[in-house]
N, C-alpha and C. Protein backbone atom coordinates (compact mmCIF):
# COMPACT_ATOMS: atom_id res chain seq x y z
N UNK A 1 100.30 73.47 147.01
CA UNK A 1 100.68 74.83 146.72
C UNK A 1 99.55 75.76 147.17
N UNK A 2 99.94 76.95 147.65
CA UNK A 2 98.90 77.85 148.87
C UNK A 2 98.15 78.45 147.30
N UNK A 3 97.05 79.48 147.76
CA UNK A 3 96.70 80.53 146.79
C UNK A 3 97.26 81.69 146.73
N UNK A 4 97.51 82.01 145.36
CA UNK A 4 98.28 82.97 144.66
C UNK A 4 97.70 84.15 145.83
N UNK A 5 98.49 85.07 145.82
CA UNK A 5 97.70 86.27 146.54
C UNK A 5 97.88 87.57 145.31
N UNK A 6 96.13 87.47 144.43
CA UNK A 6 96.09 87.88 142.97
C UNK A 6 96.64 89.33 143.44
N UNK A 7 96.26 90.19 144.78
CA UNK A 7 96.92 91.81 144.42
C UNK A 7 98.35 91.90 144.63
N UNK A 8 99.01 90.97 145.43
CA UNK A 8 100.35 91.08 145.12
C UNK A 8 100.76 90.34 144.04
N UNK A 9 100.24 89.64 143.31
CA UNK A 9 100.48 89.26 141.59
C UNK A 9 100.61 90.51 141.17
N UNK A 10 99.53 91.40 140.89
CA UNK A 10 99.31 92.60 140.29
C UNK A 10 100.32 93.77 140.73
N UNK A 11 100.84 93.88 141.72
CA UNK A 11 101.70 94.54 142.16
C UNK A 11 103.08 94.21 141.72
N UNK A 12 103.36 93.24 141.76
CA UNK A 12 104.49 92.74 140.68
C UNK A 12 104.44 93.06 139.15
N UNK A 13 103.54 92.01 138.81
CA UNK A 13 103.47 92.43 136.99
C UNK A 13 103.49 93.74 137.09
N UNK A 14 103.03 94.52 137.81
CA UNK A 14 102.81 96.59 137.36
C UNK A 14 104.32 96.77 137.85
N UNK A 15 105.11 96.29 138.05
CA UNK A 15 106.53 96.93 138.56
C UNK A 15 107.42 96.75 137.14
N UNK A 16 106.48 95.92 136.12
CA UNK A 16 107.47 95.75 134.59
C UNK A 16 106.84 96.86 133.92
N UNK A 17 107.82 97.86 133.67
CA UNK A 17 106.92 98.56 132.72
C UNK A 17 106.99 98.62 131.31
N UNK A 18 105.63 99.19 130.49
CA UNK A 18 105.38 98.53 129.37
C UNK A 18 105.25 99.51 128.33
N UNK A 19 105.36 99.45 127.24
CA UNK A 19 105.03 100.71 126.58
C UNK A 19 103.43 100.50 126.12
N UNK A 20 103.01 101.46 125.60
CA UNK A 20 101.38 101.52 125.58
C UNK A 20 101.07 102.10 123.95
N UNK A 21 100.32 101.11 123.27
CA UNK A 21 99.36 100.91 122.08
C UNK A 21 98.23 101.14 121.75
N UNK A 22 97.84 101.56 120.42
CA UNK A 22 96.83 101.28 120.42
C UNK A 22 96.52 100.43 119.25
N UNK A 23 95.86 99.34 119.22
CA UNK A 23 95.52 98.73 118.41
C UNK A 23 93.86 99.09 117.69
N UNK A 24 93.63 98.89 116.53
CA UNK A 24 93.03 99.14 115.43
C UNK A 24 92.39 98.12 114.79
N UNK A 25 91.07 98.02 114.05
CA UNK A 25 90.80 97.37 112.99
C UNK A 25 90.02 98.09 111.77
N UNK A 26 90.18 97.73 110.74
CA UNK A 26 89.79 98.75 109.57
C UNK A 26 88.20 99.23 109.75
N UNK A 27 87.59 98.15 111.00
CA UNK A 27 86.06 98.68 110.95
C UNK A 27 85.97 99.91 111.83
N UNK A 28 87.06 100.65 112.45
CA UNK A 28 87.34 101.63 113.56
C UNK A 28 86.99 100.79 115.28
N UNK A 29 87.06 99.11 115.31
CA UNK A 29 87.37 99.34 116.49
C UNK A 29 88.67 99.91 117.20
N UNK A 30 88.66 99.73 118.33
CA UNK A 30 90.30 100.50 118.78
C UNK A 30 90.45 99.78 120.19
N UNK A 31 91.18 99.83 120.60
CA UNK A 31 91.87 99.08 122.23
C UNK A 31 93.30 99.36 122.45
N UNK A 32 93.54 99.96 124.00
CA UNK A 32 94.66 100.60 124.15
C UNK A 32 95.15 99.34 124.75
N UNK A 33 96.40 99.12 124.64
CA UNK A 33 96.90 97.65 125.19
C UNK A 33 98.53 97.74 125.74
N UNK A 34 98.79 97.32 126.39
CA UNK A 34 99.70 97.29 127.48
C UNK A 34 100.93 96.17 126.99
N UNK A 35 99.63 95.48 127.08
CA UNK A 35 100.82 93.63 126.52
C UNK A 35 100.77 93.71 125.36
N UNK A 36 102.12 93.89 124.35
CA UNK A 36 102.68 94.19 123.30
C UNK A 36 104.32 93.94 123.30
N UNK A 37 104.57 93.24 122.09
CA UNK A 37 106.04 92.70 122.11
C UNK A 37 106.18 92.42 120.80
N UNK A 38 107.37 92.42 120.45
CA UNK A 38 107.71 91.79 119.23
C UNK A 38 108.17 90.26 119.34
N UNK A 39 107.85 89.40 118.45
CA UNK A 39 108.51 88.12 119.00
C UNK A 39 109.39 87.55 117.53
N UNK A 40 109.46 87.65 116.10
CA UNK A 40 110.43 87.45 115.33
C UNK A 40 110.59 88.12 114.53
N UNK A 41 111.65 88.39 113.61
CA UNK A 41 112.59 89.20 112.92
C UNK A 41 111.94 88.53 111.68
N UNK A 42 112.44 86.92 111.67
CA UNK A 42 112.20 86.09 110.35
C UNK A 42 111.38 84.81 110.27
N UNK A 43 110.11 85.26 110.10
CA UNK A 43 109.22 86.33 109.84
C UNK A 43 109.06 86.97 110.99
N UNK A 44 108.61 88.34 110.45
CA UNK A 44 108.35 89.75 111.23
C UNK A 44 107.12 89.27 111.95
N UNK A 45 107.23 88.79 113.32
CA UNK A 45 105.64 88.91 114.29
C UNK A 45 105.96 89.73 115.19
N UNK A 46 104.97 90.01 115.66
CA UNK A 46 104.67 90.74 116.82
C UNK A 46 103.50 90.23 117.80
N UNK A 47 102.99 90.35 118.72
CA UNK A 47 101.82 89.83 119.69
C UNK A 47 101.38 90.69 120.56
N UNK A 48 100.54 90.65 120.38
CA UNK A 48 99.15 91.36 121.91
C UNK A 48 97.97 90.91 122.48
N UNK A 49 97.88 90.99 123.65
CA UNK A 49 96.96 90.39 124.25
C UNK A 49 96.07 90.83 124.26
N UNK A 50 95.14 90.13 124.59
CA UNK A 50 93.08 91.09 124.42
C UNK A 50 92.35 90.63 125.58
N UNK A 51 92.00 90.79 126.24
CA UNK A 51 91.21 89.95 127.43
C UNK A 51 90.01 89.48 126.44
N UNK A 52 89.58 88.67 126.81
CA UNK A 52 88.53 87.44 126.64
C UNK A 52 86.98 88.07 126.11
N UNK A 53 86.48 89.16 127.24
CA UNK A 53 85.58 89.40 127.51
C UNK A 53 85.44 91.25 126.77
N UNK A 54 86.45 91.73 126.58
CA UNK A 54 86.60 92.75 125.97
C UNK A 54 85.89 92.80 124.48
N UNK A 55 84.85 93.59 124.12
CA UNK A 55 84.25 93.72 122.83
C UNK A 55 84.96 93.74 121.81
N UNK A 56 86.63 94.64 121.99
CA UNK A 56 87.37 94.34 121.05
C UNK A 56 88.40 92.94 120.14
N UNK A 57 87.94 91.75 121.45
CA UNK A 57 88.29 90.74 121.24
C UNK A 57 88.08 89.78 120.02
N UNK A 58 86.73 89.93 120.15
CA UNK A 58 86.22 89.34 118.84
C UNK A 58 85.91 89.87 117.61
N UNK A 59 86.19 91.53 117.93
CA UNK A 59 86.34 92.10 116.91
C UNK A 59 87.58 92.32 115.94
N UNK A 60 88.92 92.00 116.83
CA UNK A 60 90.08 91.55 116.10
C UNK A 60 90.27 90.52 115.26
N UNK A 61 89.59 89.53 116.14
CA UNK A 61 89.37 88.13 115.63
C UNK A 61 89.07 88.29 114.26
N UNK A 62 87.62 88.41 114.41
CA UNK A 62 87.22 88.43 113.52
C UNK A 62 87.37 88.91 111.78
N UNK A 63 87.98 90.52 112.48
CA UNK A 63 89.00 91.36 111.13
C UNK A 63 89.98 90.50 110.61
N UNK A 64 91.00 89.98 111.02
CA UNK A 64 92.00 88.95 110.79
C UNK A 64 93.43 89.80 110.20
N UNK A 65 93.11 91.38 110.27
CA UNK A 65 94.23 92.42 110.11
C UNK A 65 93.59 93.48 110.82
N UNK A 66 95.01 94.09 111.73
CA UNK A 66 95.22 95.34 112.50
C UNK A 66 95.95 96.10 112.43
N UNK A 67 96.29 96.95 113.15
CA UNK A 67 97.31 97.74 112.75
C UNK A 67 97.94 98.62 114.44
N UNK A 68 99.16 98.79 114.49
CA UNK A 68 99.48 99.24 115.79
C UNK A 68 100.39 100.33 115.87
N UNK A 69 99.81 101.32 116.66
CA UNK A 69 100.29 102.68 116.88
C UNK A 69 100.92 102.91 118.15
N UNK A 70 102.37 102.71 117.71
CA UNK A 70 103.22 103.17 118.89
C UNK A 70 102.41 104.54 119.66
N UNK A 71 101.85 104.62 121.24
CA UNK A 71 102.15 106.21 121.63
C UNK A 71 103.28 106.74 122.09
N UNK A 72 102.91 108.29 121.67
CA UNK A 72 104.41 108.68 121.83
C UNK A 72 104.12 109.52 123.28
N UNK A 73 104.49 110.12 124.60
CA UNK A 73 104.82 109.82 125.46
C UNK A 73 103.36 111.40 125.90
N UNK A 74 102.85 112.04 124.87
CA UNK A 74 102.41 113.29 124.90
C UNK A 74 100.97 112.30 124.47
N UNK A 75 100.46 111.31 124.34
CA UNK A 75 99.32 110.62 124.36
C UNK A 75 98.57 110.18 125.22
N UNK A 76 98.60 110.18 126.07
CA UNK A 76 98.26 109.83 127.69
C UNK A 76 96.83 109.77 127.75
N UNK A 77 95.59 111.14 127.02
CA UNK A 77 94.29 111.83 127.24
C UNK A 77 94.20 110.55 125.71
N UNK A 78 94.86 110.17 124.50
CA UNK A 78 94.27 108.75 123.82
C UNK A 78 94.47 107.89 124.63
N UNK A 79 95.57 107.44 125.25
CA UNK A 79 95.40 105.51 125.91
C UNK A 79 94.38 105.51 126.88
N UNK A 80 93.82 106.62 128.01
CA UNK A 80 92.62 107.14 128.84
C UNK A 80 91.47 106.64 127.38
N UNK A 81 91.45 107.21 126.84
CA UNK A 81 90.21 106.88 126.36
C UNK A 81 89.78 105.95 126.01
N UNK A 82 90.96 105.32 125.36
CA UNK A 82 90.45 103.88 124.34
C UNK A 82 90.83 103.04 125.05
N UNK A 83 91.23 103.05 126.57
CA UNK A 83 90.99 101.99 127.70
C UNK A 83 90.00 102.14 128.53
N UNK A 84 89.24 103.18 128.08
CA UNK A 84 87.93 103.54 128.53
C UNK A 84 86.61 102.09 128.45
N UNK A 85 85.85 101.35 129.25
CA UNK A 85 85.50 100.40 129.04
C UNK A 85 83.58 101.09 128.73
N UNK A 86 83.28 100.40 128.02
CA UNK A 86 81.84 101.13 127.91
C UNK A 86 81.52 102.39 126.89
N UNK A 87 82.83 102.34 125.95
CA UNK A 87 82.71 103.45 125.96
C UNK A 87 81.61 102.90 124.29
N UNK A 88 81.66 103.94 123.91
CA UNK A 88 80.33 104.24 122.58
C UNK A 88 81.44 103.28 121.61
N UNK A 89 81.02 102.51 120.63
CA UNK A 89 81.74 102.26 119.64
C UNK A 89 81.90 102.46 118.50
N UNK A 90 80.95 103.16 117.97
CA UNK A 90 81.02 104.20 117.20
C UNK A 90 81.54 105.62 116.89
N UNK A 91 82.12 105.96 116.63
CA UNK A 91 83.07 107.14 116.69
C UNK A 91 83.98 107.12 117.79
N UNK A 92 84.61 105.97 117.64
CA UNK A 92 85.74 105.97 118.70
C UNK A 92 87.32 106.81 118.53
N UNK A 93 86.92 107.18 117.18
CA UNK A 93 88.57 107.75 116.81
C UNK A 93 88.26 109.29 116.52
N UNK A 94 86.60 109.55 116.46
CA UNK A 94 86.80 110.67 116.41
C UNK A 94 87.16 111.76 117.17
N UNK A 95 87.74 112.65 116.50
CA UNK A 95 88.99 113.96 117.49
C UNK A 95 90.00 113.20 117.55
N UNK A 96 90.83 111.90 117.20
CA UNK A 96 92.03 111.66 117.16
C UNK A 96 92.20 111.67 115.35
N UNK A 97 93.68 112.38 115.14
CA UNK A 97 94.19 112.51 114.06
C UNK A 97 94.28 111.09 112.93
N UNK A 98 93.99 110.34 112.15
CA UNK A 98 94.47 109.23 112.37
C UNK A 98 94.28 109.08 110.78
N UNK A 99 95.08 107.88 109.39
CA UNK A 99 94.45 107.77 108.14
C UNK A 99 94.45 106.31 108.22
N UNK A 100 93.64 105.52 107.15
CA UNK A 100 93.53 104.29 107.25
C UNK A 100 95.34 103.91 105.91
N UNK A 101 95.73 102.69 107.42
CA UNK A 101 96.84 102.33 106.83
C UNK A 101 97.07 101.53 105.49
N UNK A 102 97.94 101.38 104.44
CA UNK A 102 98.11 101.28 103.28
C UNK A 102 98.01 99.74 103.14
N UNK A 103 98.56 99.03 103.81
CA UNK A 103 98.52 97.57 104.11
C UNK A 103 97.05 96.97 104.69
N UNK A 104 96.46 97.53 105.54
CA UNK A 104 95.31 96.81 106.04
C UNK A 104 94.24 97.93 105.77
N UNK A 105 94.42 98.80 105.68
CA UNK A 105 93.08 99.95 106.01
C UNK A 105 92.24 100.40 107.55
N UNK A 106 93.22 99.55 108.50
CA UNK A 106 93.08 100.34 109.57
C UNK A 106 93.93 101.21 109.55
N UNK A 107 92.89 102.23 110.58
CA UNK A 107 93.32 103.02 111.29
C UNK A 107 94.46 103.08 112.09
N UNK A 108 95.82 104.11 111.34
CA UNK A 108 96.67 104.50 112.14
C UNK A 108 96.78 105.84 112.41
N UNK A 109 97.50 105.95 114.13
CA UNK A 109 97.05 107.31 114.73
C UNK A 109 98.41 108.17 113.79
N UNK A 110 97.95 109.24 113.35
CA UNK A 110 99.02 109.82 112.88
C UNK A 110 100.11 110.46 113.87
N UNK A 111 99.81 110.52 115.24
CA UNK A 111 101.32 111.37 115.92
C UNK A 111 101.67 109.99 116.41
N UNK A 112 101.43 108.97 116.09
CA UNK A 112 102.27 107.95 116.84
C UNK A 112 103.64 107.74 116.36
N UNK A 113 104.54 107.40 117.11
CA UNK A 113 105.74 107.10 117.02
C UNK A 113 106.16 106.26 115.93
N UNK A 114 105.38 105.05 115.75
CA UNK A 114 105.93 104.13 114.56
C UNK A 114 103.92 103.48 114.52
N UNK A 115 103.87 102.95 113.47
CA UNK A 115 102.57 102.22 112.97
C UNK A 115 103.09 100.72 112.43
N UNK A 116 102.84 99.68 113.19
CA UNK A 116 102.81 98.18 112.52
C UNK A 116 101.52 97.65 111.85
N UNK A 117 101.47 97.49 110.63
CA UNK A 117 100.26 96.99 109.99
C UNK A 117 100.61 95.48 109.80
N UNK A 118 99.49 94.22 110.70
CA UNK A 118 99.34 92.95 111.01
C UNK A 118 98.26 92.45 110.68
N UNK A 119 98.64 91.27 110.04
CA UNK A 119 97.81 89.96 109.58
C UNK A 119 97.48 89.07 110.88
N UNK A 120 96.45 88.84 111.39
CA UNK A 120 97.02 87.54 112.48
C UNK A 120 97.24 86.37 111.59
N UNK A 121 98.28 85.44 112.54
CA UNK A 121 98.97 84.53 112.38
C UNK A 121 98.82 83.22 113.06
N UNK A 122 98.14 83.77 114.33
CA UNK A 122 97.86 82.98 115.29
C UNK A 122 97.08 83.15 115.87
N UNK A 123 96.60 82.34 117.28
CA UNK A 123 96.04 83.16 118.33
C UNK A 123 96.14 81.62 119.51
N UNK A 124 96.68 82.57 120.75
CA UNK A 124 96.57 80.80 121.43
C UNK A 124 95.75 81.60 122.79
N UNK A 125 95.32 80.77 123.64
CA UNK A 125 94.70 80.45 124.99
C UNK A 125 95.73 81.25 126.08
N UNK A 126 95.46 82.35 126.94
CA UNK A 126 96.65 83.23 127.49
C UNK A 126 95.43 83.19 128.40
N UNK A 127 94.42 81.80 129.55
CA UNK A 127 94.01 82.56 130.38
C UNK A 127 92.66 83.19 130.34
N UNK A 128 92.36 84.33 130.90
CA UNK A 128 91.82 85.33 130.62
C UNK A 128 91.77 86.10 129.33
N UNK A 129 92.81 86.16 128.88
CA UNK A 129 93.08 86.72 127.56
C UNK A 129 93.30 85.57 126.33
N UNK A 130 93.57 86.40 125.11
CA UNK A 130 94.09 85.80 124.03
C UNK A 130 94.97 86.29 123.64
N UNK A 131 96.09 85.99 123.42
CA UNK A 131 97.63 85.93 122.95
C UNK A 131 97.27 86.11 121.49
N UNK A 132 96.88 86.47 120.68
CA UNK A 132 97.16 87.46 119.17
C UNK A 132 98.47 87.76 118.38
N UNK A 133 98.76 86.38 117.66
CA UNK A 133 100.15 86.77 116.92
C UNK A 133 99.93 86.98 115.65
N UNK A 134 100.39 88.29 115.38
CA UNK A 134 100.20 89.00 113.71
C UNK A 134 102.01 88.89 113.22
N UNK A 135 101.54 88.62 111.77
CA UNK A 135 102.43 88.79 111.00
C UNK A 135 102.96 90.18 110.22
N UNK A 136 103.51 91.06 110.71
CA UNK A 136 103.65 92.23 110.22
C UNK A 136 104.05 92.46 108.54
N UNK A 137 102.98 93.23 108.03
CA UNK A 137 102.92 93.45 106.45
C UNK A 137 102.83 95.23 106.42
N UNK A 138 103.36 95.92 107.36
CA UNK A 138 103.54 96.97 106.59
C UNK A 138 103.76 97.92 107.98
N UNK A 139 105.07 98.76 107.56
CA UNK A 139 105.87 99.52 108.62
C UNK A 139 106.00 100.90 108.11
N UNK A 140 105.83 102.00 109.45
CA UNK A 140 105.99 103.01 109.36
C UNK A 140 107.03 103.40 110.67
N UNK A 141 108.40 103.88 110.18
CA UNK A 141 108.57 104.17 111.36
C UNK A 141 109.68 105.08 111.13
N UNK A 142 109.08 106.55 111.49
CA UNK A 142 110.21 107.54 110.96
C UNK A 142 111.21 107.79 111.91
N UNK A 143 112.27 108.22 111.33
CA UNK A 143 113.75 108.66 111.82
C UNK A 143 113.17 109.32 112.97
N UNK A 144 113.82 109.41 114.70
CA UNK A 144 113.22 110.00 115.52
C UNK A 144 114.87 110.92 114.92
N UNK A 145 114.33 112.39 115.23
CA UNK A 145 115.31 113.41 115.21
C UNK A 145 116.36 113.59 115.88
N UNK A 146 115.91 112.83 117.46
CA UNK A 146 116.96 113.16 118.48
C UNK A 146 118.10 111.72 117.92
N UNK A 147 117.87 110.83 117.55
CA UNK A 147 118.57 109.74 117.08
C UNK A 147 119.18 109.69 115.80
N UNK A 148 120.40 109.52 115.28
CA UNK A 148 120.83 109.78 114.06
C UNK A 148 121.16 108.32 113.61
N UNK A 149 120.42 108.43 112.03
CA UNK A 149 121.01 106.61 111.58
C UNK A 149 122.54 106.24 111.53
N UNK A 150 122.19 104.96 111.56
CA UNK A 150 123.54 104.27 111.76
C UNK A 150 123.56 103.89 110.69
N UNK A 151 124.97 103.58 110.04
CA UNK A 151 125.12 103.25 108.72
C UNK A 151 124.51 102.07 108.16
N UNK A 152 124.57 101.16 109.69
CA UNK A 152 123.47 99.77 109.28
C UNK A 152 122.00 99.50 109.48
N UNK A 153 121.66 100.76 109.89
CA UNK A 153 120.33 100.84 109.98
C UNK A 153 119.29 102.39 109.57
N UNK A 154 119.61 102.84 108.13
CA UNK A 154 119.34 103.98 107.27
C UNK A 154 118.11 104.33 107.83
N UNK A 155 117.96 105.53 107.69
CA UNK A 155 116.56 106.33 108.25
C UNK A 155 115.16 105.83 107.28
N UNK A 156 114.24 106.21 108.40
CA UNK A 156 113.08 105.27 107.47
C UNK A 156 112.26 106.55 107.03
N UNK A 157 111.25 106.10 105.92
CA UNK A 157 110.57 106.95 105.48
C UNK A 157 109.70 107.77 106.19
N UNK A 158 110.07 109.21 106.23
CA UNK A 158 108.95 110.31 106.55
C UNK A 158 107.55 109.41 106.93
N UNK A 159 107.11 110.25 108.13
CA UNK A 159 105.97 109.74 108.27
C UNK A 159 104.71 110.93 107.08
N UNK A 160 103.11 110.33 107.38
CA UNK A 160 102.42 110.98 106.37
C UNK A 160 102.34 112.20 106.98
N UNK A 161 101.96 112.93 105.89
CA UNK A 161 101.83 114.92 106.32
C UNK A 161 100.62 114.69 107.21
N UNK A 162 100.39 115.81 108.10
CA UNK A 162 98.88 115.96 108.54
C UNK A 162 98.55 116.39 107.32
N UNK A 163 97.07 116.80 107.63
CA UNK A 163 95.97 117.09 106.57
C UNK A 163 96.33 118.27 106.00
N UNK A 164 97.25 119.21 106.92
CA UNK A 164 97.42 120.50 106.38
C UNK A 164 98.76 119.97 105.61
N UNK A 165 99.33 119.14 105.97
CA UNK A 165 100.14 119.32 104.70
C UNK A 165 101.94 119.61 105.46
N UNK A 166 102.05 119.73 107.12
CA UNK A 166 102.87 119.71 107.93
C UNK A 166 103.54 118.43 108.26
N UNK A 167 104.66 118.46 108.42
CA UNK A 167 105.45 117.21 109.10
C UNK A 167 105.62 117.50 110.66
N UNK A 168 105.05 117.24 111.11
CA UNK A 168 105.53 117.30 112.74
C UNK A 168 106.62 116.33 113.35
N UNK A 169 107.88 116.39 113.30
CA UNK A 169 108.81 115.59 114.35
C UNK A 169 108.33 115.23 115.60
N UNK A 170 108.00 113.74 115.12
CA UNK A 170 107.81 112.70 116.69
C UNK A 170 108.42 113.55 118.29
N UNK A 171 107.60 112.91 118.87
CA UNK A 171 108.06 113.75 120.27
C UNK A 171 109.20 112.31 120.89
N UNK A 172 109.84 113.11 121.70
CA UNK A 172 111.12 112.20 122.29
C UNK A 172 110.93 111.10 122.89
N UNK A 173 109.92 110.46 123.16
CA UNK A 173 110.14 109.14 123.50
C UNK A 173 108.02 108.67 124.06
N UNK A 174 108.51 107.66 124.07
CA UNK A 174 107.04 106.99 124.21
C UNK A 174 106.31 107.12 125.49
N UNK A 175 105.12 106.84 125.34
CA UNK A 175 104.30 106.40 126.56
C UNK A 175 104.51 105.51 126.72
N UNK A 176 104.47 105.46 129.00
CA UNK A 176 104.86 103.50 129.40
C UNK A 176 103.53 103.79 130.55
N UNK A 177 103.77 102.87 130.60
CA UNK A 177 103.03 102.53 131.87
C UNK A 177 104.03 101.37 132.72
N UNK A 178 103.44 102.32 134.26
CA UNK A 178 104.23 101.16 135.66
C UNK A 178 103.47 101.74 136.36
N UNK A 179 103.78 100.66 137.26
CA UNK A 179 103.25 100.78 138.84
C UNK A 179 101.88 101.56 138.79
N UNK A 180 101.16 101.31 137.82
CA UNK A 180 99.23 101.71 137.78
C UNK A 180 99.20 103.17 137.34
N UNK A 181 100.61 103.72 136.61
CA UNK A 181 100.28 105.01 136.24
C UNK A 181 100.92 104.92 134.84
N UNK A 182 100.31 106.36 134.21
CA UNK A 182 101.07 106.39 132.58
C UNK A 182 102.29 107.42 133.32
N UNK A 183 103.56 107.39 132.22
CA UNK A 183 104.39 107.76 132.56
C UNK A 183 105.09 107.72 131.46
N UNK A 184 106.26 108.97 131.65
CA UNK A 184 107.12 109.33 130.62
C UNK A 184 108.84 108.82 130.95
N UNK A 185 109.51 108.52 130.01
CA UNK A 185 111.21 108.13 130.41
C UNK A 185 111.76 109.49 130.11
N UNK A 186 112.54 108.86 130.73
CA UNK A 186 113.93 110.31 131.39
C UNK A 186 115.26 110.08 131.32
N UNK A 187 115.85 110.52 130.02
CA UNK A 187 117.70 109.60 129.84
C UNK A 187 118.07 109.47 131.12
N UNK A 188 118.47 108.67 131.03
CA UNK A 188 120.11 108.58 132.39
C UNK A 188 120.39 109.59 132.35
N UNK A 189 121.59 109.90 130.93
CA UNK A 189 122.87 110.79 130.26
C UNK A 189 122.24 111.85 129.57
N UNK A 190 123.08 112.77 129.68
CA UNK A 190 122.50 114.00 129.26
C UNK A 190 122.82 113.57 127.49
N UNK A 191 121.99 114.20 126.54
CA UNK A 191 122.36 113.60 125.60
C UNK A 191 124.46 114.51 124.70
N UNK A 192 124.72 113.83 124.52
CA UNK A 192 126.22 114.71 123.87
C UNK A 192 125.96 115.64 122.75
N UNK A 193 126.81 117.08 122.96
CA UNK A 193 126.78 117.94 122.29
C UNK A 193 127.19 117.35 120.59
């Protein structure tokens, strides 16, 4: 079998696009992360990857609870930062809005779309990376406005006030990333009157 040709690897994988995270630990590390999925219902996991060599690696590890902040599609100047490599690690969240979550005591960003608070569960060998499977112990994920509940799936609790004491309605849809850029979705369908 020939050798992989790694930039057209990379040119592929970037043609899936992904939505974009930020992950948390109650000591304020932070890491914006790409590879993110849910993988069971019963029990609730979820998984993300960490590269190997990343400071935040062993700092997840080590916490053994995180917490994960959907971005919502107006976040772009946070996932820039906290994929920022080198950057100071100390005051990494400061100037982002954020309270420590009720379940773990990390840090969740407050305009994010939804917040998963995780136990790890696992962790296996991904490579370069580590594959990170948390057991989800605590959900935030408010009614988006433009979406109305379904009778089998009731609206979820208000997210927290800002500091002033405002509810701000989530913005319409998330941050992704493709093809080596951040980027916003765009319905098909216009939505119905």
């Amino acid at each position: 079998m020939s050798e992989l040709d790694q930039t057209a690897f990379r040119r592929a994988v970037g043609r899936f696009a992904s939505g974009i995270v930020v992950v948390t630990t109650a000591t304020g590390h932070a890491m914006t992360v790409s590879a993110f999925a849910s993988v069971s219902l019963d029990p609730p996991l979820v998984l993300f990857c960490a590269e190997k060599i990343a400071r935040f690696h062993d700092a997840v590890l080590e916490a053994g609870s995180w917490a994960v902040s959907i971005l919502a599609e107006d976040d772009e100047k946070t996932a820039r930062w906290l994929a920022t490599r080198g950057r100071p690690l100390d005051g990494q969240l400061d100037g982002l809005a954020h309270h420590p979550g009720p379940a773990t005591g990390a840090p969740a960003l407050d305009d994010a779309l939804a917040v998963l608070e995780c136990q790890t569960d696992a962790v296996h060998d991904g490579g370069d990376h580590s594959i990170i499977v948390g057991r989800v112990v605590g959900v935030d994920a408010p009614q988006d406005p433009a979406i109305p509940a379904s009778p089998a799936a009731p609206a979820s609790p208000a997210a927290p006030a800002s500091p002033d004491g405002s509810r701000n309605p989530p913005p319409s849809g998330p941050l992704v990333h493709y093809s080596g850029a951040y980027r916003r979705l765009e319905p098909l369908d216009p939505p119905d009157p």
